[in-house]
Protein backbone atom coordinates (compact mmCIF):
# COMPACT_ATOMS: atom_id res chain seq x y z
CA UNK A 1 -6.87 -15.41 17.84
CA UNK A 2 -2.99 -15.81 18.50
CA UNK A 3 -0.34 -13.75 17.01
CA UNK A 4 1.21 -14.98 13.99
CA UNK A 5 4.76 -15.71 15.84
CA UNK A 6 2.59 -18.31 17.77
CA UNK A 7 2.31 -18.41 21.81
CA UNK A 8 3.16 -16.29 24.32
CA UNK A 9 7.14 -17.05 24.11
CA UNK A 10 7.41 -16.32 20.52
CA UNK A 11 5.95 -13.16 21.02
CA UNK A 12 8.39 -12.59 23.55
CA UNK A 13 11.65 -13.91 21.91
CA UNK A 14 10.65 -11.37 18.61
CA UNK A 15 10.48 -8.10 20.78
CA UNK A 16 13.83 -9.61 22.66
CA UNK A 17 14.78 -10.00 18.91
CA UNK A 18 14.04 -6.27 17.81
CA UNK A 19 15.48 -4.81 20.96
CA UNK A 20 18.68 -6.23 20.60
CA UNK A 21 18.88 -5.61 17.61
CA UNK A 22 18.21 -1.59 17.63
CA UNK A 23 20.53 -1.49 20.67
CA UNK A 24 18.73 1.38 22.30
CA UNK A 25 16.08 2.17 24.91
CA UNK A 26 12.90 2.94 23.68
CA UNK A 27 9.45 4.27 25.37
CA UNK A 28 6.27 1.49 25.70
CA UNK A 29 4.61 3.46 22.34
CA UNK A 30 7.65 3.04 19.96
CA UNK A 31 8.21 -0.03 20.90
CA UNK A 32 4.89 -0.89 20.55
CA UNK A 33 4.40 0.70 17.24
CA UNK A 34 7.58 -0.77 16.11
CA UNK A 35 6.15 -4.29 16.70
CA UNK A 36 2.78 -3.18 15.01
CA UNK A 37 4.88 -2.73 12.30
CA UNK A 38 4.11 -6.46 10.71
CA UNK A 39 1.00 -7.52 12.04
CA UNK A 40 2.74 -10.53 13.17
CA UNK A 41 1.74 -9.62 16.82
CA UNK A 42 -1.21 -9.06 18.09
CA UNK A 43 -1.11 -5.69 20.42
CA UNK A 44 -3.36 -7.35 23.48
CA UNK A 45 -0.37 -10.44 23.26
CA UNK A 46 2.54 -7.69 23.25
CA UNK A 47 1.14 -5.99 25.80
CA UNK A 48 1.28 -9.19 27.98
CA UNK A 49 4.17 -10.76 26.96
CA UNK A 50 5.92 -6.74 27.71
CA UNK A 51 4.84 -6.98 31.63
CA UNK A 52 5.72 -10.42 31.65
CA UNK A 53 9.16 -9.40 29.95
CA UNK A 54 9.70 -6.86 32.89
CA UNK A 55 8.83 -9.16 35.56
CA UNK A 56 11.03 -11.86 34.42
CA UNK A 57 13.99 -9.19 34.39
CA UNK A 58 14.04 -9.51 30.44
CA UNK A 59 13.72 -5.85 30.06
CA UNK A 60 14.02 -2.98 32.34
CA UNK A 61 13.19 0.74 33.00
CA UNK A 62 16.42 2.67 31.73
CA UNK A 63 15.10 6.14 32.98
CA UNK A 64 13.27 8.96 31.05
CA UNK A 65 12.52 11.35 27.98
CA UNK A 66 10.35 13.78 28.07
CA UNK A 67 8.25 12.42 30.87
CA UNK A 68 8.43 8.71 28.90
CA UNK A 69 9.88 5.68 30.52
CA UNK A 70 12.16 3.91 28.41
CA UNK A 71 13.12 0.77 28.42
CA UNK A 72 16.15 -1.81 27.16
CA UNK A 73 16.73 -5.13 27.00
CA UNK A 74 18.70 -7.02 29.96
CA UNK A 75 21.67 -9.43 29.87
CA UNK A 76 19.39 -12.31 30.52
CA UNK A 77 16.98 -10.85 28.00
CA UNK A 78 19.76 -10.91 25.16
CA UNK A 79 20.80 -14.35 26.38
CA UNK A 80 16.86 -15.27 25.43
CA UNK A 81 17.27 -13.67 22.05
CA UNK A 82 20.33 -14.69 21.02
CA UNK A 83 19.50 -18.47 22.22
CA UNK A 84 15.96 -18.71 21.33
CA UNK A 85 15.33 -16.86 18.49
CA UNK A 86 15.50 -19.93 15.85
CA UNK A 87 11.99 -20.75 17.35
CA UNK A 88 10.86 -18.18 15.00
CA UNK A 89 10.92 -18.06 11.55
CA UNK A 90 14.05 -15.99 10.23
CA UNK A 91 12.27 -14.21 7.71
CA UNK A 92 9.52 -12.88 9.80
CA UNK A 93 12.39 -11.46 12.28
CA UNK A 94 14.60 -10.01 9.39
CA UNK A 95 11.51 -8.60 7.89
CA UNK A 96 10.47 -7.12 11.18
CA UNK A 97 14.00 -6.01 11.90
CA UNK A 98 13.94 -3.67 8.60
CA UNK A 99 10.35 -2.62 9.14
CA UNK A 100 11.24 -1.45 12.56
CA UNK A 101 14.17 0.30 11.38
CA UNK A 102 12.81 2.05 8.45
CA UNK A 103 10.11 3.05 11.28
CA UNK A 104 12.88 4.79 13.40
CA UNK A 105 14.48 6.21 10.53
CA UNK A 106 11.10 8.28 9.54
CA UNK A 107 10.65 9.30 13.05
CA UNK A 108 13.87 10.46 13.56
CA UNK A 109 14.15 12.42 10.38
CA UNK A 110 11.07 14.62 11.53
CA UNK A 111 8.82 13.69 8.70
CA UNK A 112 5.76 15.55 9.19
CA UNK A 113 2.29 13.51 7.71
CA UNK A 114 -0.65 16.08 6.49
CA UNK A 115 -4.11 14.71 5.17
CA UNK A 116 -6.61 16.77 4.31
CA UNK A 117 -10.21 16.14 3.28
CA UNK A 118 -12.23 18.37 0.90
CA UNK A 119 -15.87 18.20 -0.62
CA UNK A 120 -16.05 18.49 -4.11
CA UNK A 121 -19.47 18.62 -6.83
CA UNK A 122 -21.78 15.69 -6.47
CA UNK A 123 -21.25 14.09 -3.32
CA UNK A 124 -17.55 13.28 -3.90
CA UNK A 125 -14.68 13.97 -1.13
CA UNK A 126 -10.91 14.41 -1.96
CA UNK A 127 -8.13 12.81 0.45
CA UNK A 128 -4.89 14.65 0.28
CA UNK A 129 -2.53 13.52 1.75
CA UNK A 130 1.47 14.40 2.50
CA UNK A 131 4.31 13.79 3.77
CA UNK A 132 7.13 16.72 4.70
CA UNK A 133 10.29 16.73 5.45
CA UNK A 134 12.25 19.91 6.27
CA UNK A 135 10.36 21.86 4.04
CA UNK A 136 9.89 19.71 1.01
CA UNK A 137 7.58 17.44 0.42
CA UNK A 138 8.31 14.22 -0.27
CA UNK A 139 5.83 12.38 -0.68
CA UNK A 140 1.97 13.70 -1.95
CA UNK A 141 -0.67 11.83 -2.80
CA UNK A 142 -4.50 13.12 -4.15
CA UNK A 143 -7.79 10.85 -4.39
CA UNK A 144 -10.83 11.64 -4.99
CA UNK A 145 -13.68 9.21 -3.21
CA UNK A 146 -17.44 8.78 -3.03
CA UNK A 147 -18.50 9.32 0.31
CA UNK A 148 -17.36 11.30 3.73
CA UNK A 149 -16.68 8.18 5.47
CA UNK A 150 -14.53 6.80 3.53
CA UNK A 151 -12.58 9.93 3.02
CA UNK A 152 -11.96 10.10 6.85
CA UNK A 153 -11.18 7.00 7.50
CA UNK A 154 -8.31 7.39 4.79
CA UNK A 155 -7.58 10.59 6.61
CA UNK A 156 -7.39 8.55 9.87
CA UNK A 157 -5.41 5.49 8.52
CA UNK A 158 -2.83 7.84 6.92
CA UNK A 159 -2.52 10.05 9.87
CA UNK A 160 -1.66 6.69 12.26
CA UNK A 161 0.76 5.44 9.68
CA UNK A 162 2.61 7.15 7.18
CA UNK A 163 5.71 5.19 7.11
CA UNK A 164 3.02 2.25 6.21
CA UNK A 165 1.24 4.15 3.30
CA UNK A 166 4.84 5.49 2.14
CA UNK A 167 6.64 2.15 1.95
CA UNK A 168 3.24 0.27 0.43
CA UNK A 169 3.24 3.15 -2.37
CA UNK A 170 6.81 2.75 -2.95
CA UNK A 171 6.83 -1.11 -3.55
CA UNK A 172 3.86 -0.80 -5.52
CA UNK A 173 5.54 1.94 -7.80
CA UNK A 174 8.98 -0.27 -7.71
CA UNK A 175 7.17 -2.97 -8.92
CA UNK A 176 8.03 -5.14 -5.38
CA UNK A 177 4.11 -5.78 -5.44
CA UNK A 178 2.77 -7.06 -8.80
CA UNK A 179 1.31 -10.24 -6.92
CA UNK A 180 -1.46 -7.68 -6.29
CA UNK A 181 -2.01 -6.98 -9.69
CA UNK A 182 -2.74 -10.91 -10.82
């Protein structure tokens, strides 16, 4: 199954696009989170397309943090951006622009994610689950479920992604979702 961008240069001209566009080096797992961000690319395809984008001189190593290569986006990768980046749709790259950013903008504020799973009476499990930020919690969220499983795999999903579970709870609270509720 392709990614949603399409081939193997669309997948390349969209993390060309985001790097540009956040105009700073970042290590393989941000970026690679960052372009998780929409599902529009698959991770085996961005993996690819990113050793393909080094060897092509696209992007490049641009040192180290904390034992993490980083890595930016070249000259001739920003030529490929800026050029190419009509060959996919503008509001997949906008939307994946301000997903990526609202990304950065939770992991540089320090936002620490808690989930916590509890047996209650009769075979039920509670999912707690939090998000903290200097202190004070901004975010906290309690459901009760009917098995173990399920309860961890909340757990899990939560723990991976906050920023995901924030923002979906948000729109769905701001009313940016009702299609779900038809």
């Amino acid at each position: 199954m392709a990614s949603a961008v399409g081939g193997m240069k669309n997948v390349k001209i969209f993390v060309l696009y985001l790097m540009q566009n956040l105009g700073r080096a970042l290590d393989f797992i941000t970026l690679n989170d960052i372009v998780m961000q929409t599902d529009y690319i698959m991770y085996l395809d961005f993996a690819e397309a990113f050793g393909q984008m080094l060897d092509g001189d696209l992007i490049r190593e641009a040192g180290e943090i904390d034992g993490d290569k980083m890595y930016e986006i070249t000259e001739k990768g920003i030529c490929v951006a800026e050029n190419l980046s009509s060959d996919v749709l503008s509001s997949i790259l906008d939307k994946s622009l301000a997903a990526a950013l609202r990304y950065l903008d939770f992991k540089k504020r320090g936002i620490e994610a808690k989930c916590t799973t509890t047996k209650q009476n009769e075979g039920a499990f509670e999912v707690n689950c939090q998000l903290i930020e200097r202190g004070k919690v901004i975010f906290s969220n309690t459901l009760t479920v009917d098995s173990a499983d399920r309860a961890r795999r909340m757990a899990e999903n939560f723990r991976d992604r906050p920023e995901v579970i924030y923002r979906g709870v948000h729109a769905l609270l701001a009313g940016n979702m009702n299609f779900l509720f038809d």
